[in-house]
N, C-alpha and C. Protein backbone atom coordinates (compact mmCIF):
# COMPACT_ATOMS: atom_id res chain seq x y z
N UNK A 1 -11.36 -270.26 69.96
CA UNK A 1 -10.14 -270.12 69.23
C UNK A 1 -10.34 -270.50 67.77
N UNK A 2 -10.87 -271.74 67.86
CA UNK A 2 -11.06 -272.16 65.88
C UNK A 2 -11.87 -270.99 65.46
N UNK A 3 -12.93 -270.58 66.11
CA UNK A 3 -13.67 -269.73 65.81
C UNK A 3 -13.46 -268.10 65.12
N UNK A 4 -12.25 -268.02 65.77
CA UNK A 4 -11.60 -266.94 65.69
C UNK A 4 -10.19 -267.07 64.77
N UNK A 5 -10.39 -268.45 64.30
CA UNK A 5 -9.32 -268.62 63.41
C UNK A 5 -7.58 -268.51 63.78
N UNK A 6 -7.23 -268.26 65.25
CA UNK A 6 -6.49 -267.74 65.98
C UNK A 6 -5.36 -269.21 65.76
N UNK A 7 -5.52 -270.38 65.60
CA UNK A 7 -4.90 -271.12 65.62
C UNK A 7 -3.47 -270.91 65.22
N UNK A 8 -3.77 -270.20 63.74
CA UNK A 8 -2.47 -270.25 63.08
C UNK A 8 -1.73 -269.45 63.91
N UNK A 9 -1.67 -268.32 64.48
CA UNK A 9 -1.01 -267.92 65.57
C UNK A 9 -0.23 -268.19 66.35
N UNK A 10 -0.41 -269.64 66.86
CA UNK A 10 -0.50 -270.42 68.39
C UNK A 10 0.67 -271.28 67.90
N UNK A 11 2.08 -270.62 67.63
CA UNK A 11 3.22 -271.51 67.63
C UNK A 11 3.81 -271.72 68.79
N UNK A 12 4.42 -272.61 69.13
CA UNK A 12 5.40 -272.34 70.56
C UNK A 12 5.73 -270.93 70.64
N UNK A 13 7.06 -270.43 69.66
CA UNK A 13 7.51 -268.94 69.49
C UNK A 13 6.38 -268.05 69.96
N UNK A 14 5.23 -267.93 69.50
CA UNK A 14 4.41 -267.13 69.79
C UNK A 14 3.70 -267.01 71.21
N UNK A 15 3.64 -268.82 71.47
CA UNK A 15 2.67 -269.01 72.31
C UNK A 15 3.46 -268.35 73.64
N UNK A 16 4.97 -268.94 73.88
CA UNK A 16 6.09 -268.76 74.88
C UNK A 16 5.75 -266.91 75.22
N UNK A 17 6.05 -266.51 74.00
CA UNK A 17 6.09 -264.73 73.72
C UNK A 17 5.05 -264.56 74.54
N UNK A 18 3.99 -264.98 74.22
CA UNK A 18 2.45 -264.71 75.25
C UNK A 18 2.36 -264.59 76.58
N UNK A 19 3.28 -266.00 76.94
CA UNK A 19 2.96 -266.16 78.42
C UNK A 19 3.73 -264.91 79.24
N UNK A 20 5.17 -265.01 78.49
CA UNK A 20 5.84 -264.34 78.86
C UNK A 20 5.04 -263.19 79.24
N UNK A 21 4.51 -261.63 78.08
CA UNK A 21 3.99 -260.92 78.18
C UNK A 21 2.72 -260.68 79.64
N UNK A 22 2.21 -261.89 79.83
CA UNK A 22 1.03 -262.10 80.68
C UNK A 22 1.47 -262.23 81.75
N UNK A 23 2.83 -262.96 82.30
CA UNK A 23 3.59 -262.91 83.03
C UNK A 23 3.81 -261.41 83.74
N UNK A 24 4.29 -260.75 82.68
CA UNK A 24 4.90 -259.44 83.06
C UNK A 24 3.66 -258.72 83.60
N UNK A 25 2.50 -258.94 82.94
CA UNK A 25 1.00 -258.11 83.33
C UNK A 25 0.79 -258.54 84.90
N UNK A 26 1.07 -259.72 84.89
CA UNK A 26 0.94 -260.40 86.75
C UNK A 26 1.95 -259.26 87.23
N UNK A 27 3.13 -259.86 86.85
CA UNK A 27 3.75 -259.10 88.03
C UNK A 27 3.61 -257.60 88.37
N UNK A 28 3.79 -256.80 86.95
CA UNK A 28 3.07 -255.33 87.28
C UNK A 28 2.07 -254.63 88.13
N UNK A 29 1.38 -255.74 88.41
CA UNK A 29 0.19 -255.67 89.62
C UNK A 29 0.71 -255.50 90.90
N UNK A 30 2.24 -256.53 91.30
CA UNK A 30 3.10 -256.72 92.45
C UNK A 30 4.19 -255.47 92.32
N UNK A 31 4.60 -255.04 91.39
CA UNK A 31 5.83 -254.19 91.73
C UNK A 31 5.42 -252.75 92.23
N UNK A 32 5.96 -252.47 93.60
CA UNK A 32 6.65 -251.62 94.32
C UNK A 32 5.55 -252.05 95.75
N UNK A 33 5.06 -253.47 95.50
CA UNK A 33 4.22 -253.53 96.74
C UNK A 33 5.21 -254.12 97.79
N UNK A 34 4.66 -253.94 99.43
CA UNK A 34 5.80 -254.40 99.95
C UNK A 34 5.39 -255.85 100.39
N UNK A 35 6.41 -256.71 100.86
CA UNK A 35 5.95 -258.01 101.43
C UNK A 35 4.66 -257.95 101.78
N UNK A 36 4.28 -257.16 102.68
CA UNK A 36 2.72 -256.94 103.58
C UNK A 36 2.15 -256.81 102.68
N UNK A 37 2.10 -255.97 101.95
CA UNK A 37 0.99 -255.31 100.70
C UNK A 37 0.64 -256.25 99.69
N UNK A 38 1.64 -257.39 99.43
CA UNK A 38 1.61 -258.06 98.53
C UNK A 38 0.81 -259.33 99.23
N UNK A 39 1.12 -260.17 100.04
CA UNK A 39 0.37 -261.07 100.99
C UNK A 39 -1.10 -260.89 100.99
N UNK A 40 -1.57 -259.08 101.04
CA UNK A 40 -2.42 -259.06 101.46
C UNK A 40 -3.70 -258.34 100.25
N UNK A 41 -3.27 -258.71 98.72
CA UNK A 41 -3.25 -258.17 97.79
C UNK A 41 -4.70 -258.58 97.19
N UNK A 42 -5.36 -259.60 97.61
CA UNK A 42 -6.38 -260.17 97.46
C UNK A 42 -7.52 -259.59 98.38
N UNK A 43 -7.34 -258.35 99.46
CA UNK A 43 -8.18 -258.16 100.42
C UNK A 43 -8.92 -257.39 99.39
N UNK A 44 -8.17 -256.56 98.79
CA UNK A 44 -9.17 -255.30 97.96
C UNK A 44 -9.79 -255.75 96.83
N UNK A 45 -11.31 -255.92 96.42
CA UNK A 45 -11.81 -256.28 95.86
C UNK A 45 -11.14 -256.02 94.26
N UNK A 46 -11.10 -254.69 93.67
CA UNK A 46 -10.71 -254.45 92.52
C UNK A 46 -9.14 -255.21 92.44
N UNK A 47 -8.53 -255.13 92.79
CA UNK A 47 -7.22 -255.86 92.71
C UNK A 47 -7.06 -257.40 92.46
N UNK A 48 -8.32 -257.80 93.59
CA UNK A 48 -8.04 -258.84 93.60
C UNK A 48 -8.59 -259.54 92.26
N UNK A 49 -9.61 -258.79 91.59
CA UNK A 49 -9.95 -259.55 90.43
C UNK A 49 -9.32 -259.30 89.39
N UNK A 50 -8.42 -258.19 89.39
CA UNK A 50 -7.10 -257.73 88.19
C UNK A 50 -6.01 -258.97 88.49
N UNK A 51 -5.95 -259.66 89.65
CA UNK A 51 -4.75 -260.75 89.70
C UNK A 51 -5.43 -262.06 89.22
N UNK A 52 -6.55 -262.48 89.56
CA UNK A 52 -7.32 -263.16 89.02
C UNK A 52 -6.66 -263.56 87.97
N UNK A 53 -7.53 -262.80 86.90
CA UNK A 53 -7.73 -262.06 85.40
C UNK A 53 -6.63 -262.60 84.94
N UNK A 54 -4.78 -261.78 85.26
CA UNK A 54 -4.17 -262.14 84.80
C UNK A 54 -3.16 -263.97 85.37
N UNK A 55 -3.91 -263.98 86.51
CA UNK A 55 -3.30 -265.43 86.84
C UNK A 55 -4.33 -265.94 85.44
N UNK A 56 -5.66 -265.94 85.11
CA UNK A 56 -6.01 -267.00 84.12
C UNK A 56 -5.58 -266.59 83.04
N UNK A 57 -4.96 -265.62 82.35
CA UNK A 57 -4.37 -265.30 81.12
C UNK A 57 -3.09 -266.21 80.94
N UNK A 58 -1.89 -266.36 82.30
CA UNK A 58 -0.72 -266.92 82.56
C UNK A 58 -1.44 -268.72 82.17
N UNK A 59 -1.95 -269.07 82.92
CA UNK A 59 -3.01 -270.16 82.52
C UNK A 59 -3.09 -270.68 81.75
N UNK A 60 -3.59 -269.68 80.86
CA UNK A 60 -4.56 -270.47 79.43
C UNK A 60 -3.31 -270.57 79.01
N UNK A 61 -2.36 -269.48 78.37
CA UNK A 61 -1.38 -269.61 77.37
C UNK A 61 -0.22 -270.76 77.80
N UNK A 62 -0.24 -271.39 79.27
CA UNK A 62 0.37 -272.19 79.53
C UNK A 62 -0.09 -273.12 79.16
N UNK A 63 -1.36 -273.52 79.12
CA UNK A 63 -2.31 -274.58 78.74
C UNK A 63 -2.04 -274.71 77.00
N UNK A 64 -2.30 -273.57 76.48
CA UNK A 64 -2.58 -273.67 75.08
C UNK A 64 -0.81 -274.51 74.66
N UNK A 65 0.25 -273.59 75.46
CA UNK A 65 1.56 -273.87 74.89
C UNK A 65 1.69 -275.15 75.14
N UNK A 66 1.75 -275.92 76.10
CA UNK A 66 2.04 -277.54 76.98
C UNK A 66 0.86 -278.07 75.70
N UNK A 67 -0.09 -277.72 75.39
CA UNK A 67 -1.00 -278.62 74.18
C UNK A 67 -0.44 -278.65 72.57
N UNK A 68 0.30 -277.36 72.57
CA UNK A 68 0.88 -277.38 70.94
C UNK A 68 2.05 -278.23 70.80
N UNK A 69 2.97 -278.28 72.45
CA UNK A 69 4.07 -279.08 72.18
C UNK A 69 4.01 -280.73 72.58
N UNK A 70 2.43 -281.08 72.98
CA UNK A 70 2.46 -282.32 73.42
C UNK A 70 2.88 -282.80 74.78
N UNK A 71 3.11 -281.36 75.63
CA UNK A 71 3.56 -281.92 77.19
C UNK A 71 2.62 -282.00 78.35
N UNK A 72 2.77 -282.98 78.75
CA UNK A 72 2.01 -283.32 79.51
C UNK A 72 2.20 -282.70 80.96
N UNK A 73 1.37 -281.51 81.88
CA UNK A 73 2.28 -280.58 82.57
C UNK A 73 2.14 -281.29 83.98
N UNK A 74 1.16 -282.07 84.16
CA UNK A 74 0.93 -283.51 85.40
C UNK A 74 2.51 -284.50 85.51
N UNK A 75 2.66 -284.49 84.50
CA UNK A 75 4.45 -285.63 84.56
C UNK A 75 5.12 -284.86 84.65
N UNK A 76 5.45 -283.58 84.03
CA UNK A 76 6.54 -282.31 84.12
C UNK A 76 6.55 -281.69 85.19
N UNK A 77 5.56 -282.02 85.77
CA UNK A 77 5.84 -281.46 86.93
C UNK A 77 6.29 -282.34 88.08
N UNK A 78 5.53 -283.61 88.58
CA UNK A 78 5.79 -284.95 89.10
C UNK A 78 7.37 -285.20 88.88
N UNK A 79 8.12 -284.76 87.65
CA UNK A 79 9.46 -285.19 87.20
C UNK A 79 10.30 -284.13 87.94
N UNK A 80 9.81 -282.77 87.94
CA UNK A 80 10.60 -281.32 88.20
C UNK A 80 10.70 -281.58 89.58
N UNK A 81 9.72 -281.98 90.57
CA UNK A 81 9.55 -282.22 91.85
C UNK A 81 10.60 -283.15 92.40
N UNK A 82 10.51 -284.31 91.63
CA UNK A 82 11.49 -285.27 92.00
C UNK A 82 13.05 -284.54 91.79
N UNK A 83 13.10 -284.21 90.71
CA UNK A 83 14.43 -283.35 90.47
C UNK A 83 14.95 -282.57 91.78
N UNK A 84 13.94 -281.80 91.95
CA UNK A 84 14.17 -280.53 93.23
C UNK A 84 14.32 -281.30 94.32
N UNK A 85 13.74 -282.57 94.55
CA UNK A 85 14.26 -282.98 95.73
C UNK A 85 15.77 -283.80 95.64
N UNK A 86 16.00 -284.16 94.35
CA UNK A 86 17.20 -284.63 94.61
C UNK A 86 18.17 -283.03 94.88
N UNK A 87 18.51 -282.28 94.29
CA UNK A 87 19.26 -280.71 94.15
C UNK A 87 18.88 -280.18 95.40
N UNK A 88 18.05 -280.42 96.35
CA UNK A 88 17.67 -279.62 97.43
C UNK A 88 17.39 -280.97 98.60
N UNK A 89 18.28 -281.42 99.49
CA UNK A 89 17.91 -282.32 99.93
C UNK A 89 17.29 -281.66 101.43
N UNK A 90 16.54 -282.13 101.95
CA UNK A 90 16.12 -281.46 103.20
C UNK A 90 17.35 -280.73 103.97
N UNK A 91 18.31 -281.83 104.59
CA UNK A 91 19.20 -281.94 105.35
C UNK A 91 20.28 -280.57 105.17
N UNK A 92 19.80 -280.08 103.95
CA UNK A 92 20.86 -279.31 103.37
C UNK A 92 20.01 -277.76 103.42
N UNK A 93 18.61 -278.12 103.33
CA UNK A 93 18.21 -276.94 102.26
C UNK A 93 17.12 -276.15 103.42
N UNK A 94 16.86 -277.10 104.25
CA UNK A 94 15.60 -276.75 105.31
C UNK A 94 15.75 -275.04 105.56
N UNK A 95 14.92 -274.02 105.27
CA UNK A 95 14.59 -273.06 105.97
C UNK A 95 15.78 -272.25 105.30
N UNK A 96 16.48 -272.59 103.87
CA UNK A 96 17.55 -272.00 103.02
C UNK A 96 16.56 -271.54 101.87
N UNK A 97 17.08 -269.87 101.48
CA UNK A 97 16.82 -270.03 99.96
C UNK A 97 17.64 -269.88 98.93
N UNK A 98 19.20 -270.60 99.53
CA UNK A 98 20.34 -270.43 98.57
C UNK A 98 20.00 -271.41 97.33
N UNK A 99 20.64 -271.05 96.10
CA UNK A 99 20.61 -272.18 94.66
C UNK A 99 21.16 -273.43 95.26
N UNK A 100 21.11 -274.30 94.65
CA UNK A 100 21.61 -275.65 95.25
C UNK A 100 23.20 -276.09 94.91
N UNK A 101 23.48 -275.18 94.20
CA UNK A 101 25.05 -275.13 93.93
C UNK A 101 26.07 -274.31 95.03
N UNK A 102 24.93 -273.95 95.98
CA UNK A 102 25.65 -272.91 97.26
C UNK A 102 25.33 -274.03 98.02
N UNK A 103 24.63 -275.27 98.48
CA UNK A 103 24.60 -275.85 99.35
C UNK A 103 25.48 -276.79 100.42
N UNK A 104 26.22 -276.73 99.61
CA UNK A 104 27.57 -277.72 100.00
C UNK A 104 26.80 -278.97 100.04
N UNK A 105 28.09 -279.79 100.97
CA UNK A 105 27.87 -281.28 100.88
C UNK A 105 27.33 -281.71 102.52
């Protein structure tokens, strides 16, 4: 990256824009596959290294972005987890994939 001088580039705005984009390249790989097809998307060699590819593109730019803004993605996540278990309590949520605002009490 220094190498390539690319730094100045690498704003949040930009970096976010990135993932996003790389995002969309993942999923393009998945759309119009069916549940089965998709599960089993890793059998075919060429495919499976096009998901690869773009899982480490989703990756890096997540990496690069969590480093420009100082977040640490080990606690953000440890924190998000705890969150989800309070919003999703077992008792409520087991074997549900409603939002947690459909869960009642």
């Amino acid at each position: 990256m220094a190498e390539r001088d690319w730094e100045q580039f690498h704003t949040p705005k930009n970096l976010a824009m990135a993932l996003s984009g790389e995002v969309g390249e993942l999923l393009e790989l998945f759309q119009w596959l069916t549940p089965e097809q998709s599960s089993a998307v890793m059998a075919d060699p060429g495919r499976a290294q096009r998901v690869r590819e773009e899982a480490a593109d989703v990756l890096a730019y997540l990496l690069r972005f969590s480093d420009v803004l100082g977040i640490d993605l080990e606690q953000a996540l440890i924190e998000k987890i705890a969150a989800n278990r309070a919003k999703y309590p077992v008792h409520l949520a087991r074997g549900r994939a409603d939002k947690y605002t459909e869960l009642g009490d």
